[in-house]
C-alpha atoms as a PDB file:
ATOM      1  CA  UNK A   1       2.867  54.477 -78.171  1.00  0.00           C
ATOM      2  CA  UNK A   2       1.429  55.668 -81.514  1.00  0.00           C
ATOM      3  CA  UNK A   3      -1.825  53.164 -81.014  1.00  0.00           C
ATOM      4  CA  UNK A   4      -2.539  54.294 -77.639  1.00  0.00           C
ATOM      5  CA  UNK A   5      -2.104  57.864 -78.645  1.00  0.00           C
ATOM      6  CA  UNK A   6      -4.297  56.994 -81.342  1.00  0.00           C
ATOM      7  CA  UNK A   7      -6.730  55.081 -79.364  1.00  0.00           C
ATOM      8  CA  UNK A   8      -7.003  57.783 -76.852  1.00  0.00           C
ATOM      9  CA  UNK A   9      -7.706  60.707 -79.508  1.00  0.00           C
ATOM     10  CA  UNK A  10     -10.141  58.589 -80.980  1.00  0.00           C
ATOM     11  CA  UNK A  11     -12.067  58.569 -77.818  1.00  0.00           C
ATOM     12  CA  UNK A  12     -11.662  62.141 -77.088  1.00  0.00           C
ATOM     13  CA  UNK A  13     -12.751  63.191 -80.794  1.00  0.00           C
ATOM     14  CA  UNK A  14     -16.044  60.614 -80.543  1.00  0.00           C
ATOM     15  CA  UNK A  15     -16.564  61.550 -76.765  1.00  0.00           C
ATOM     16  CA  UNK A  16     -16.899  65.385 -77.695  1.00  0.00           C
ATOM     17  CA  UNK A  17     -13.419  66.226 -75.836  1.00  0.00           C
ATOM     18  CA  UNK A  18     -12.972  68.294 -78.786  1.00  0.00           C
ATOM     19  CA  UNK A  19     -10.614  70.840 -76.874  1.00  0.00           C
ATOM     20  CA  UNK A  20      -8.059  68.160 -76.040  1.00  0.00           C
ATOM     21  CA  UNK A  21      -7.856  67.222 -79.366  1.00  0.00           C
ATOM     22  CA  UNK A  22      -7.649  70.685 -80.802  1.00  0.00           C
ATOM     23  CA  UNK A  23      -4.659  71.658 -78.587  1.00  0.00           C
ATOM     24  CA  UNK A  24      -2.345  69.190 -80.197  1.00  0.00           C
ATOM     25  CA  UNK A  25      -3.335  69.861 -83.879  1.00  0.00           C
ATOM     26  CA  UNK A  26      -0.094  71.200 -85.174  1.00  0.00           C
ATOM     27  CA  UNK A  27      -0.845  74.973 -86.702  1.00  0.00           C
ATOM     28  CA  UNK A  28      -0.634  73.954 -89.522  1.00  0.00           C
ATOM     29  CA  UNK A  29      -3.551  71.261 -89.276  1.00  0.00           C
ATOM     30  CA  UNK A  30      -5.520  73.937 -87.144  1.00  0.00           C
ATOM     31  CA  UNK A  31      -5.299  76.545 -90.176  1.00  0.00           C
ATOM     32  CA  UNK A  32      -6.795  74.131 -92.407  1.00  0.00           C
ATOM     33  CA  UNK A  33      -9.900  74.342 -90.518  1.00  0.00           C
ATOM     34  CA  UNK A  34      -9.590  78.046 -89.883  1.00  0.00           C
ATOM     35  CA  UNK A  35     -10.609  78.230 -86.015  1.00  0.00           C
ATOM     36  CA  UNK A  36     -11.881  75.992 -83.071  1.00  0.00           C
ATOM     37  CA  UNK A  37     -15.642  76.423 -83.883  1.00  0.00           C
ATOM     38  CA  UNK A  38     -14.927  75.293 -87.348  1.00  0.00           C
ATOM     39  CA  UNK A  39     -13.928  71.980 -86.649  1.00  0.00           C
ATOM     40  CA  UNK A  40     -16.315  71.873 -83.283  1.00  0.00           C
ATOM     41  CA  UNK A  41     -19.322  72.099 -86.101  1.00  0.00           C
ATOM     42  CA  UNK A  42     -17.404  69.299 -88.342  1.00  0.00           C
ATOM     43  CA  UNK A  43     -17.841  66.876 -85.563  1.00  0.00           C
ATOM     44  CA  UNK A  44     -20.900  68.007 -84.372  1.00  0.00           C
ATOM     45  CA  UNK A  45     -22.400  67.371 -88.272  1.00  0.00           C
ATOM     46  CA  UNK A  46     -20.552  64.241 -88.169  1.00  0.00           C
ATOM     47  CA  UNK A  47     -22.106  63.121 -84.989  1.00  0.00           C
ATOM     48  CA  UNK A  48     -25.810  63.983 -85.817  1.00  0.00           C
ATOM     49  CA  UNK A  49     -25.587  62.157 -89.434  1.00  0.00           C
ATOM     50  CA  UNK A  50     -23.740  59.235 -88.384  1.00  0.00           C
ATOM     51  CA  UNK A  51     -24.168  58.774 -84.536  1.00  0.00           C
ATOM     52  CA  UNK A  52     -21.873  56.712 -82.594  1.00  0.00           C
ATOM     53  CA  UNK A  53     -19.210  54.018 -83.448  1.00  0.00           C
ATOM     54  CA  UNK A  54     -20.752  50.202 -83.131  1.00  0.00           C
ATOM     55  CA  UNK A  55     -17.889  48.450 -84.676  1.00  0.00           C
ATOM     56  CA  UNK A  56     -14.143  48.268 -84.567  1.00  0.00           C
ATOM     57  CA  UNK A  57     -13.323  46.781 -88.086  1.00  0.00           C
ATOM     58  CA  UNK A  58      -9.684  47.191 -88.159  1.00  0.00           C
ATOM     59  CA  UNK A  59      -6.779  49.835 -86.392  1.00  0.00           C
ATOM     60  CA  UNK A  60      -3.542  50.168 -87.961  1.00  0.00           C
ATOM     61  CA  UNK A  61      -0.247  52.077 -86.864  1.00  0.00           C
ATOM     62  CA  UNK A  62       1.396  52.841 -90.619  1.00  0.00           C
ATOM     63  CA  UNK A  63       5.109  54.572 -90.153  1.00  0.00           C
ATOM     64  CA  UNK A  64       6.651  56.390 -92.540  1.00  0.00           C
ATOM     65  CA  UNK A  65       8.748  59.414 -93.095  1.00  0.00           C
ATOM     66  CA  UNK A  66       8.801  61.533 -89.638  1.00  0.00           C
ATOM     67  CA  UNK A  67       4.965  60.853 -89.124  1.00  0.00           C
ATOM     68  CA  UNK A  68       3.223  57.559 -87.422  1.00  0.00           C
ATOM     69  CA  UNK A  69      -0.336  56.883 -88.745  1.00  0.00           C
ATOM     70  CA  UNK A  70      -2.586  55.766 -86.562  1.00  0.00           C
ATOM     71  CA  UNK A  71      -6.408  54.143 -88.870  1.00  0.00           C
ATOM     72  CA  UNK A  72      -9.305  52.854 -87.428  1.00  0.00           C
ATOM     73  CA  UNK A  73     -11.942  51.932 -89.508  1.00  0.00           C
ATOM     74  CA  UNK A  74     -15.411  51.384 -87.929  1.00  0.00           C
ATOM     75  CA  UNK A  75     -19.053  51.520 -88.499  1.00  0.00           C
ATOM     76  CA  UNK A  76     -21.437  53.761 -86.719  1.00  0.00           C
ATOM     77  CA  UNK A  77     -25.059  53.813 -85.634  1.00  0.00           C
ATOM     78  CA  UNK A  78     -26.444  56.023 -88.788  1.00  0.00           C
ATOM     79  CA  UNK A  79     -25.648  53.189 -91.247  1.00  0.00           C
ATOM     80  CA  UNK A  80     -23.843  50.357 -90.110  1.00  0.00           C
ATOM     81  CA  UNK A  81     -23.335  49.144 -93.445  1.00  0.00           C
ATOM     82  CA  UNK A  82     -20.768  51.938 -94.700  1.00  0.00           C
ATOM     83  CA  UNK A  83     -17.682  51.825 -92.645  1.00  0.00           C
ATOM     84  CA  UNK A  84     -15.456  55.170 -92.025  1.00  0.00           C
ATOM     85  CA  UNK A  85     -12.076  55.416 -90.977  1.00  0.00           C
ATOM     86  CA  UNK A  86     -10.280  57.925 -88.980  1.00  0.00           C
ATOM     87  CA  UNK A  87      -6.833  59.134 -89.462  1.00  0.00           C
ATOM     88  CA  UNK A  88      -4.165  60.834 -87.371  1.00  0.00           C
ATOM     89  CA  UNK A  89      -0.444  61.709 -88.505  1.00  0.00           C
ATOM     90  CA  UNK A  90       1.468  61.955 -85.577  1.00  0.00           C
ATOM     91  CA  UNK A  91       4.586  63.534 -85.050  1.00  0.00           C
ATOM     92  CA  UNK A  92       7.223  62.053 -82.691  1.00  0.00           C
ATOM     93  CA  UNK A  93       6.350  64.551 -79.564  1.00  0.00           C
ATOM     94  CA  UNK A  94       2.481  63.137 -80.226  1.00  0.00           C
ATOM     95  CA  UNK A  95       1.104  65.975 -81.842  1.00  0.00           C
ATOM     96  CA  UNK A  96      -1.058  65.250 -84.846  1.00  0.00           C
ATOM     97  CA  UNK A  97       0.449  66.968 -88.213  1.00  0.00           C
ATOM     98  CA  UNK A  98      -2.462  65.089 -90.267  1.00  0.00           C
ATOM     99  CA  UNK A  99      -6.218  64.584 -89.577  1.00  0.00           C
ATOM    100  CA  UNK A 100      -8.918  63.628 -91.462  1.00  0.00           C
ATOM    101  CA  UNK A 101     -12.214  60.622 -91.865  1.00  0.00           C
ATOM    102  CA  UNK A 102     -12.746  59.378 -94.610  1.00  0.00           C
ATOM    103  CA  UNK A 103     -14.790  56.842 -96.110  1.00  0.00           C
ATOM    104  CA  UNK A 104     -13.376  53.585 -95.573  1.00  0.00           C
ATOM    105  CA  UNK A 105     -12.913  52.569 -99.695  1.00  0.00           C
ATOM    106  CA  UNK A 106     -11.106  55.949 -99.766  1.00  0.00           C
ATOM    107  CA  UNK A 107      -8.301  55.107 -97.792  1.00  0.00           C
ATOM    108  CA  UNK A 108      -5.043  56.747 -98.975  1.00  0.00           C
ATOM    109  CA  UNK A 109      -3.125  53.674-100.587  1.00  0.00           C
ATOM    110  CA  UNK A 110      -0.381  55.600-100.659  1.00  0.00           C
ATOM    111  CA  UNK A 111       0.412  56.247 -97.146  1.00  0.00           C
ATOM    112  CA  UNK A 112       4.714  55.918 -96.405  1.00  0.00           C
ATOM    113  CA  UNK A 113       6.014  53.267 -94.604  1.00  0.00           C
ATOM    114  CA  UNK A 114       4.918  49.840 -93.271  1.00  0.00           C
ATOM    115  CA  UNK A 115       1.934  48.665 -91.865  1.00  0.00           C
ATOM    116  CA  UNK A 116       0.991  46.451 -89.279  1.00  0.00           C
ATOM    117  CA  UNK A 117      -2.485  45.853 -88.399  1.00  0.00           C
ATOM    118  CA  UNK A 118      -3.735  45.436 -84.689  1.00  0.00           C
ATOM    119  CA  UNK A 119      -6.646  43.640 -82.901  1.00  0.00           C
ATOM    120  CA  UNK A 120      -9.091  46.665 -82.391  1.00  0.00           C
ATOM    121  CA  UNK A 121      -9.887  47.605 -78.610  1.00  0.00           C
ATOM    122  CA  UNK A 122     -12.642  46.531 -77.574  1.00  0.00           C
END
């Protein structure tokens, strides 16, 4: 469940379905970007510098403590030498309770639980 969920957000945040993915930030994850247009700019930045995804390097589903990570690491059209990897703490009911990209060296080592590492969609 947790990598289709994460799969699927994925494609909504790099499609520019931005809405969908909004509504199930918890409000907590919402207040850390302060309001809708906030985080509409963030992508909109993110999508001008780096352009789209070109590779699927790796996808993850990490579990630990009440949250599921979902990672996928990938490169993009803007420099396809410096993969990035998008994150999404979800909470049982699917809602994300953590977000964030980060570069892919940057990686939180520390992230609960076990991981298991999956053969990235295609």
């Amino acid at each position: 469940m947790a990598l289709e969920r994460g799969r699927r957000l994925t494609r909504l945040l790099y499609s520019g379905q931005l809405e969908l993915v909004w509504k199930v930030f918890t409000p907590g994850v919402q207040s850390e970007w302060g309001n809708f247009a906030a985080f509409a700019a963030y992508r909109a930045e993110g999508a001008k510098t780096y352009g789209a995804e070109t590779r699927v390097l790796r996808e993850n589903v990490i579990r630990g403590g009440s949250l599921t990570y979902y990672t996928r690491t990938a490169t993009f059209e803007g420099d396809r030498n410096v993969p990035w990897t998008v994150i999404f703490g979800l909470t049982p009911e699917g809602r994300v309770q953590e977000f964030g990209i980060v570069g892919a060296g940057v990686l939180p080592g520390d992230l609960p639980g076990e991981s298991r590492e999956v053969e990235p969609s295609r």
